[in-house]
C-alpha atoms as a PDB file:
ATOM      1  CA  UNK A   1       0.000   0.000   0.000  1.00  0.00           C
ATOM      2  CA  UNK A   2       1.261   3.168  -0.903  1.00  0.00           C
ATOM      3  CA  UNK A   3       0.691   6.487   1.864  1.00  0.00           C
ATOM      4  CA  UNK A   4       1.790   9.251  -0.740  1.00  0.00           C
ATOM      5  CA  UNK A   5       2.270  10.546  -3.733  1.00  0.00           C
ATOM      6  CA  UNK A   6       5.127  10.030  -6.098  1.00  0.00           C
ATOM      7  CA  UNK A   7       7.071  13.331  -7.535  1.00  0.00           C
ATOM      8  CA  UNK A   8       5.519  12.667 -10.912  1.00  0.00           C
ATOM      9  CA  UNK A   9       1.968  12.591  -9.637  1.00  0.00           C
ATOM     10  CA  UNK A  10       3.012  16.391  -7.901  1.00  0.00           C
ATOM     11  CA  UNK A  11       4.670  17.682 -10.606  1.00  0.00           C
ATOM     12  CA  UNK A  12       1.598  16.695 -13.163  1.00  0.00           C
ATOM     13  CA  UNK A  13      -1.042  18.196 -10.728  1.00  0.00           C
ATOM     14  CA  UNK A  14       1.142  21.463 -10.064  1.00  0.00           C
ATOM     15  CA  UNK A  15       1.310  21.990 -14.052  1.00  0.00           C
ATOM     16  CA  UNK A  16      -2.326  21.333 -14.405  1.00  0.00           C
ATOM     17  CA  UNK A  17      -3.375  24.259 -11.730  1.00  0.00           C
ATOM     18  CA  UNK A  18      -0.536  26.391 -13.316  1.00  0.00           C
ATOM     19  CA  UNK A  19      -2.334  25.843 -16.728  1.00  0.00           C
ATOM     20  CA  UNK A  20      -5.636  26.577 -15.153  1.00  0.00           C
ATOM     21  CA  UNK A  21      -4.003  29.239 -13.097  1.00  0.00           C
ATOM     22  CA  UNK A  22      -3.330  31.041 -16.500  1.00  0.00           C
ATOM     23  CA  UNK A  23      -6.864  31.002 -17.818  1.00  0.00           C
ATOM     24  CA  UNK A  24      -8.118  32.108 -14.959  1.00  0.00           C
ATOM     25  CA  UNK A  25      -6.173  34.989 -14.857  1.00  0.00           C
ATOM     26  CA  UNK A  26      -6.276  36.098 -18.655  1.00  0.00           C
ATOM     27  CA  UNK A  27     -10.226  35.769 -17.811  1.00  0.00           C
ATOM     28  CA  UNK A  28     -10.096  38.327 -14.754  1.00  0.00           C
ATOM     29  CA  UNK A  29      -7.363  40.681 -17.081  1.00  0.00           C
ATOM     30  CA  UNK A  30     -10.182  40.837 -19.813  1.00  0.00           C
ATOM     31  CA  UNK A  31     -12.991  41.611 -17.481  1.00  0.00           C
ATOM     32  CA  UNK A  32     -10.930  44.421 -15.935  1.00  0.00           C
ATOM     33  CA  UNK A  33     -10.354  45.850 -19.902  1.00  0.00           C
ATOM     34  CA  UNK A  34     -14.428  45.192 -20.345  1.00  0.00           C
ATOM     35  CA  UNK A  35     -15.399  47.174 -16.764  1.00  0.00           C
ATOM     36  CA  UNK A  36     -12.720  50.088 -17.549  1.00  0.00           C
ATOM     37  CA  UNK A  37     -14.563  50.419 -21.005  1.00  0.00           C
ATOM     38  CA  UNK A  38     -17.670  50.064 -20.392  1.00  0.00           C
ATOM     39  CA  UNK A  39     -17.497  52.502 -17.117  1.00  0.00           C
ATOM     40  CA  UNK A  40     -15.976  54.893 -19.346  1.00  0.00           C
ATOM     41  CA  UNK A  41     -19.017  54.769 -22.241  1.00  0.00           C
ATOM     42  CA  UNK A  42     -21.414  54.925 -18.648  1.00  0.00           C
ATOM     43  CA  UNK A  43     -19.698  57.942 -17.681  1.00  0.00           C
ATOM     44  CA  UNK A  44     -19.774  59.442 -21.274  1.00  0.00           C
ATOM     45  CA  UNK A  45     -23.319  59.369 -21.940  1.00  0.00           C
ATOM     46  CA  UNK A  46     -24.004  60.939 -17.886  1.00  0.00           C
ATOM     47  CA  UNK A  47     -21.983  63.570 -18.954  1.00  0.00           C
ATOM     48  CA  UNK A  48     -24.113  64.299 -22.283  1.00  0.00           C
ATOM     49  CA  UNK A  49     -27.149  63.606 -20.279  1.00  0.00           C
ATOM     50  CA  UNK A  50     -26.057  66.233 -18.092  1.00  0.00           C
ATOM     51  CA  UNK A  51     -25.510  69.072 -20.908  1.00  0.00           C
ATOM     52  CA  UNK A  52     -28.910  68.147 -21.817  1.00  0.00           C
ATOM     53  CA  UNK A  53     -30.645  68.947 -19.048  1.00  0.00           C
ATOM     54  CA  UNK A  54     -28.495  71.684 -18.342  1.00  0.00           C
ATOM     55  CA  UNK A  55     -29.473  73.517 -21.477  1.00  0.00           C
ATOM     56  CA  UNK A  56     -32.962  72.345 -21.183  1.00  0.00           C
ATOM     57  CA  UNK A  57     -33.496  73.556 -17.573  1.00  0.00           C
ATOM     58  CA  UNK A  58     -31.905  76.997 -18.511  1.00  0.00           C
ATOM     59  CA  UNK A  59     -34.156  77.916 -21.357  1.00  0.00           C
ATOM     60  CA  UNK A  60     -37.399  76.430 -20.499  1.00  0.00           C
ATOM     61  CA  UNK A  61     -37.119  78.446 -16.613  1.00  0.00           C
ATOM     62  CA  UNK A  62     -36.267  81.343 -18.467  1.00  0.00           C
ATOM     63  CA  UNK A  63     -37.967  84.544 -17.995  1.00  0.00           C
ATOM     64  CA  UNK A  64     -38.999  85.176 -21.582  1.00  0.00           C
ATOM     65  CA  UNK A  65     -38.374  88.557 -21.755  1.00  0.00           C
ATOM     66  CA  UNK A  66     -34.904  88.615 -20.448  1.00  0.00           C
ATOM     67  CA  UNK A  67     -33.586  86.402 -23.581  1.00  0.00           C
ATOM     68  CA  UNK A  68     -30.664  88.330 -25.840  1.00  0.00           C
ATOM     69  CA  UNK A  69     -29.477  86.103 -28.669  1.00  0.00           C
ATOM     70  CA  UNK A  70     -26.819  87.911 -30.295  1.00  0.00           C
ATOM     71  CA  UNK A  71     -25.545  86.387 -33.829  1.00  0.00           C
ATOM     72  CA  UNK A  72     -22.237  86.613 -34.510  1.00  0.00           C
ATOM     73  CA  UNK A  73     -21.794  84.541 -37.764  1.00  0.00           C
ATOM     74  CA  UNK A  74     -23.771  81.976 -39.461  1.00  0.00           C
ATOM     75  CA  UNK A  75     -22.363  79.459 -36.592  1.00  0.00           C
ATOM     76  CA  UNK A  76     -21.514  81.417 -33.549  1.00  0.00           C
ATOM     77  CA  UNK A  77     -24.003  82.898 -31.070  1.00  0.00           C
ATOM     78  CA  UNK A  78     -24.081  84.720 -27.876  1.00  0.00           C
ATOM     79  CA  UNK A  79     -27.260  84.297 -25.564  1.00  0.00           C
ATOM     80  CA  UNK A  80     -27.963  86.042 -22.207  1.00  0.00           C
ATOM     81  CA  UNK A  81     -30.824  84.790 -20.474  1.00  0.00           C
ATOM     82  CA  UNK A  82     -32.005  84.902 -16.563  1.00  0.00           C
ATOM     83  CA  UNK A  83     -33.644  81.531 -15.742  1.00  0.00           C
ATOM     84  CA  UNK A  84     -34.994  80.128 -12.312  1.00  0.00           C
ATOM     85  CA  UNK A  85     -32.305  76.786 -13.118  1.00  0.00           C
ATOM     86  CA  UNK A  86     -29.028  77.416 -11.267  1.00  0.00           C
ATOM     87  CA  UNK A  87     -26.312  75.067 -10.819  1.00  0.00           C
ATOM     88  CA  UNK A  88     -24.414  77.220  -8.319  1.00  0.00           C
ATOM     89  CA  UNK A  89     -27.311  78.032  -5.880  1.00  0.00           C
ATOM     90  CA  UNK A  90     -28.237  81.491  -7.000  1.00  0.00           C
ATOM     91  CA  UNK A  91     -31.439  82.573  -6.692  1.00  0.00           C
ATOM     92  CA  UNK A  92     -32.852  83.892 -10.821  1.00  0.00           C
ATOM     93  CA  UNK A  93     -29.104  83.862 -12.048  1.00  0.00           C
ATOM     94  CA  UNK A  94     -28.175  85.131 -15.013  1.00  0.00           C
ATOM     95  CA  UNK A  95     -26.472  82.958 -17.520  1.00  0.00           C
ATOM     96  CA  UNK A  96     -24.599  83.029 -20.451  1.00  0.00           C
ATOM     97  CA  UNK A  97     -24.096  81.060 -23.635  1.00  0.00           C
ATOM     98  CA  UNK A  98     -20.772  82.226 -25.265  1.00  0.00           C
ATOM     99  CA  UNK A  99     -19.417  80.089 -28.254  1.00  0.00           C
ATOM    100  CA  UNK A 100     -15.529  81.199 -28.757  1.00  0.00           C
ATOM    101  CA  UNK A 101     -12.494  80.053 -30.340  1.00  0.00           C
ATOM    102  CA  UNK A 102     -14.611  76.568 -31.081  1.00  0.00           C
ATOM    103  CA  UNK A 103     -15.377  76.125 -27.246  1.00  0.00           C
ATOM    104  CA  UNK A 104     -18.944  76.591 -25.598  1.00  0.00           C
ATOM    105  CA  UNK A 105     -19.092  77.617 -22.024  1.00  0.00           C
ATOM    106  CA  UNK A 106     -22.008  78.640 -19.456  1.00  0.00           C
ATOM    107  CA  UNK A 107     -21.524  81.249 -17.372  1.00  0.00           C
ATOM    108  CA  UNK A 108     -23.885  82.137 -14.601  1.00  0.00           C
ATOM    109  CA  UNK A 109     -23.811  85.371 -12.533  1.00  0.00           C
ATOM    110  CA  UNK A 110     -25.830  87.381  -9.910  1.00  0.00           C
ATOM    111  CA  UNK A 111     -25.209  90.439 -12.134  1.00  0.00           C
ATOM    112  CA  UNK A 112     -26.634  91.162 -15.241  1.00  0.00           C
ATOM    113  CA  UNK A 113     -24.945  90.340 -18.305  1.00  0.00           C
ATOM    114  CA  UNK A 114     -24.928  93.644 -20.900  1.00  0.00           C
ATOM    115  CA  UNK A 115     -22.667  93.097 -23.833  1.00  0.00           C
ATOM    116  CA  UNK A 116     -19.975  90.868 -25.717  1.00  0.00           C
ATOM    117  CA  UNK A 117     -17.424  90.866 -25.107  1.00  0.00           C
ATOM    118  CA  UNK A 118     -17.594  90.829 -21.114  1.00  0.00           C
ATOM    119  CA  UNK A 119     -16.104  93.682 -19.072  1.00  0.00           C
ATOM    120  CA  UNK A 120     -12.866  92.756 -16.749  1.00  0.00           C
ATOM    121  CA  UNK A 121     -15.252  93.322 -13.673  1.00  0.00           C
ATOM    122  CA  UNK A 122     -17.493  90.502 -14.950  1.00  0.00           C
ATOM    123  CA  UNK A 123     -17.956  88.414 -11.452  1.00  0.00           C
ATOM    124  CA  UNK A 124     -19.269  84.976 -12.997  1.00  0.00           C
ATOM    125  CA  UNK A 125     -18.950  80.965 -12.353  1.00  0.00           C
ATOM    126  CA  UNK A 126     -18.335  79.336 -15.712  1.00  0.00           C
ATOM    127  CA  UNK A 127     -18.899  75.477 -16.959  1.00  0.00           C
ATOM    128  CA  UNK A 128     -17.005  74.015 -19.881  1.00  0.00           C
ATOM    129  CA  UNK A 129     -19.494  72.289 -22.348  1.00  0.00           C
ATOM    130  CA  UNK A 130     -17.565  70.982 -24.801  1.00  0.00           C
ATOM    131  CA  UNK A 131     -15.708  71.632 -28.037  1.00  0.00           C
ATOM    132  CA  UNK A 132     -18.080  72.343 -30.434  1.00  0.00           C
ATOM    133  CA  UNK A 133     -18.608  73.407 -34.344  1.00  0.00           C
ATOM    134  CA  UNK A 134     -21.536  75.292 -34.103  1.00  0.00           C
ATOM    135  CA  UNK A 135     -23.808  76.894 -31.466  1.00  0.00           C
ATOM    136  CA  UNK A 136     -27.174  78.559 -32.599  1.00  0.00           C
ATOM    137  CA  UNK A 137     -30.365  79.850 -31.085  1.00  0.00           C
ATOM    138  CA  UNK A 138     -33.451  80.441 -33.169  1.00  0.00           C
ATOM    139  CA  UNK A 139     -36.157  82.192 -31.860  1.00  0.00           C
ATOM    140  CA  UNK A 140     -40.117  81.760 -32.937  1.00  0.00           C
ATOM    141  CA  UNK A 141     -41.884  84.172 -33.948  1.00  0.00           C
ATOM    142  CA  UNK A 142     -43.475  86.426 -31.924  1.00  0.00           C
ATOM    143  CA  UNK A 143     -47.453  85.516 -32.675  1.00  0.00           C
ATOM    144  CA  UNK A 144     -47.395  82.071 -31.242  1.00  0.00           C
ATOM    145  CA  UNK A 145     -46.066  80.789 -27.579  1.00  0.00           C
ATOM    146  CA  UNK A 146     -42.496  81.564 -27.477  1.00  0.00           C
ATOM    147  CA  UNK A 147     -40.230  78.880 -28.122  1.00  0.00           C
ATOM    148  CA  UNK A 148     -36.554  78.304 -29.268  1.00  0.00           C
ATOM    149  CA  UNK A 149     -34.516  75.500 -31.267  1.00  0.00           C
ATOM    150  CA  UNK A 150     -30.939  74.829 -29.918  1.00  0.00           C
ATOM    151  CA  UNK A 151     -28.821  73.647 -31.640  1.00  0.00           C
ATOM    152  CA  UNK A 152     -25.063  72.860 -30.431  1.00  0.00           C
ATOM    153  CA  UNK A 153     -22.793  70.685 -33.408  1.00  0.00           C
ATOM    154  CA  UNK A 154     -20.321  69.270 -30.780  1.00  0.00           C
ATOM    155  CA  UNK A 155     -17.442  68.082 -32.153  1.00  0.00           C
ATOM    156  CA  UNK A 156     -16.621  64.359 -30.724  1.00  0.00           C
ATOM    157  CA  UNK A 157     -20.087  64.262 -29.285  1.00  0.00           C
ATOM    158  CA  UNK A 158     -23.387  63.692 -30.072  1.00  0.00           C
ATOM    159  CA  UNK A 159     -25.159  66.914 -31.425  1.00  0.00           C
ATOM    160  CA  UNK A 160     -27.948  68.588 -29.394  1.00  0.00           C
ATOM    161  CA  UNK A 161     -31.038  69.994 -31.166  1.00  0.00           C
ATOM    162  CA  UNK A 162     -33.681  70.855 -29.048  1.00  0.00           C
ATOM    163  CA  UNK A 163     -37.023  72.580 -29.354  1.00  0.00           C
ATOM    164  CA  UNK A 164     -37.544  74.425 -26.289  1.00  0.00           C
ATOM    165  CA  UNK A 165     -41.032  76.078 -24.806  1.00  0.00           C
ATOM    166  CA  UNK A 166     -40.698  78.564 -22.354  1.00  0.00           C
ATOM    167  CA  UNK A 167     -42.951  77.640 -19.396  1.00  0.00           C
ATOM    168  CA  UNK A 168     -42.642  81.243 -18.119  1.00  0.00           C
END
């Protein structure tokens, strides 16, 4: 009767759960690659989803009246707006929309925007939206509920084209 294993019998089953070992790991590696990718896409379309409602939130709380769109070329425009949507905690903020160099950003203030380009005493918080080929705002016309189409041509992202009722 034998009471052990031989050194072949140990050397066989070590090479086996080495080989198995191997799988197991090239397994977890590509799960970690699928996670890190898939988090990333996640976080990608939060991010657009975020814009979104963003620009949503700031036109449809505006207070109709207060909306300047100022065209500066067939892609570029320049809206000032004061809206009841703040992301910085200010009570009817007023916001900006200024497309420049091929860059949107929002800016949001307690004081009333006036003219473009700003004034050095300009006291504003400002978000990055994106890089972007186009930003326009058309206006309805004046007869009918006012509404607006936005339209921002985002360069690596997906476009945003909204039509937008004031709820006043």
């Amino acid at each position: 009767m034998k009471k052990a294993f031989t050194l072949m019998e140990l050397i066989i089953s070590i090479g086996i759960l080495s080989i198995i070992m191997i799988f197991l790991y090239e397994s977890y590696s590509a799960l970690n690659k699928s996670n890190s990718f898939y988090e990333e896409k996640a976080d990608n379309i939060r991010y657009e989803q975020l814009r979104k409602k963003v620009l949503f939130l700031d036109f449809s709380l505006a207070l109709s009246e207060s909306i300047k769109i100022l065209n500066q070329n067939k892609n570029e425009d320049i809206v000032f707006l004061q809206s009841t949507n703040s992301i910085h905690n200010r009570y009817n903020p007023y916001i900006a929309y200024i497309f420049n160099n091929s860059k949107l950003y929002r800016l949001e203030s307690l004081k009333e925007f006036e003219k473009y380009p700003l004034s050095s005493d300009s006291d504003f918080s400002f978000e990055y939206f994106g890089e972007a080929k186009s930003f326009r705002v058309y206006e309805s016309s004046k007869d009918i509920k006012k509404q607006l189409l936005v339209h921002v041509d985002f360069e690596k992202d997906t476009d945003i084209l909204m039509k937008i009722k004031i709820l006043e």
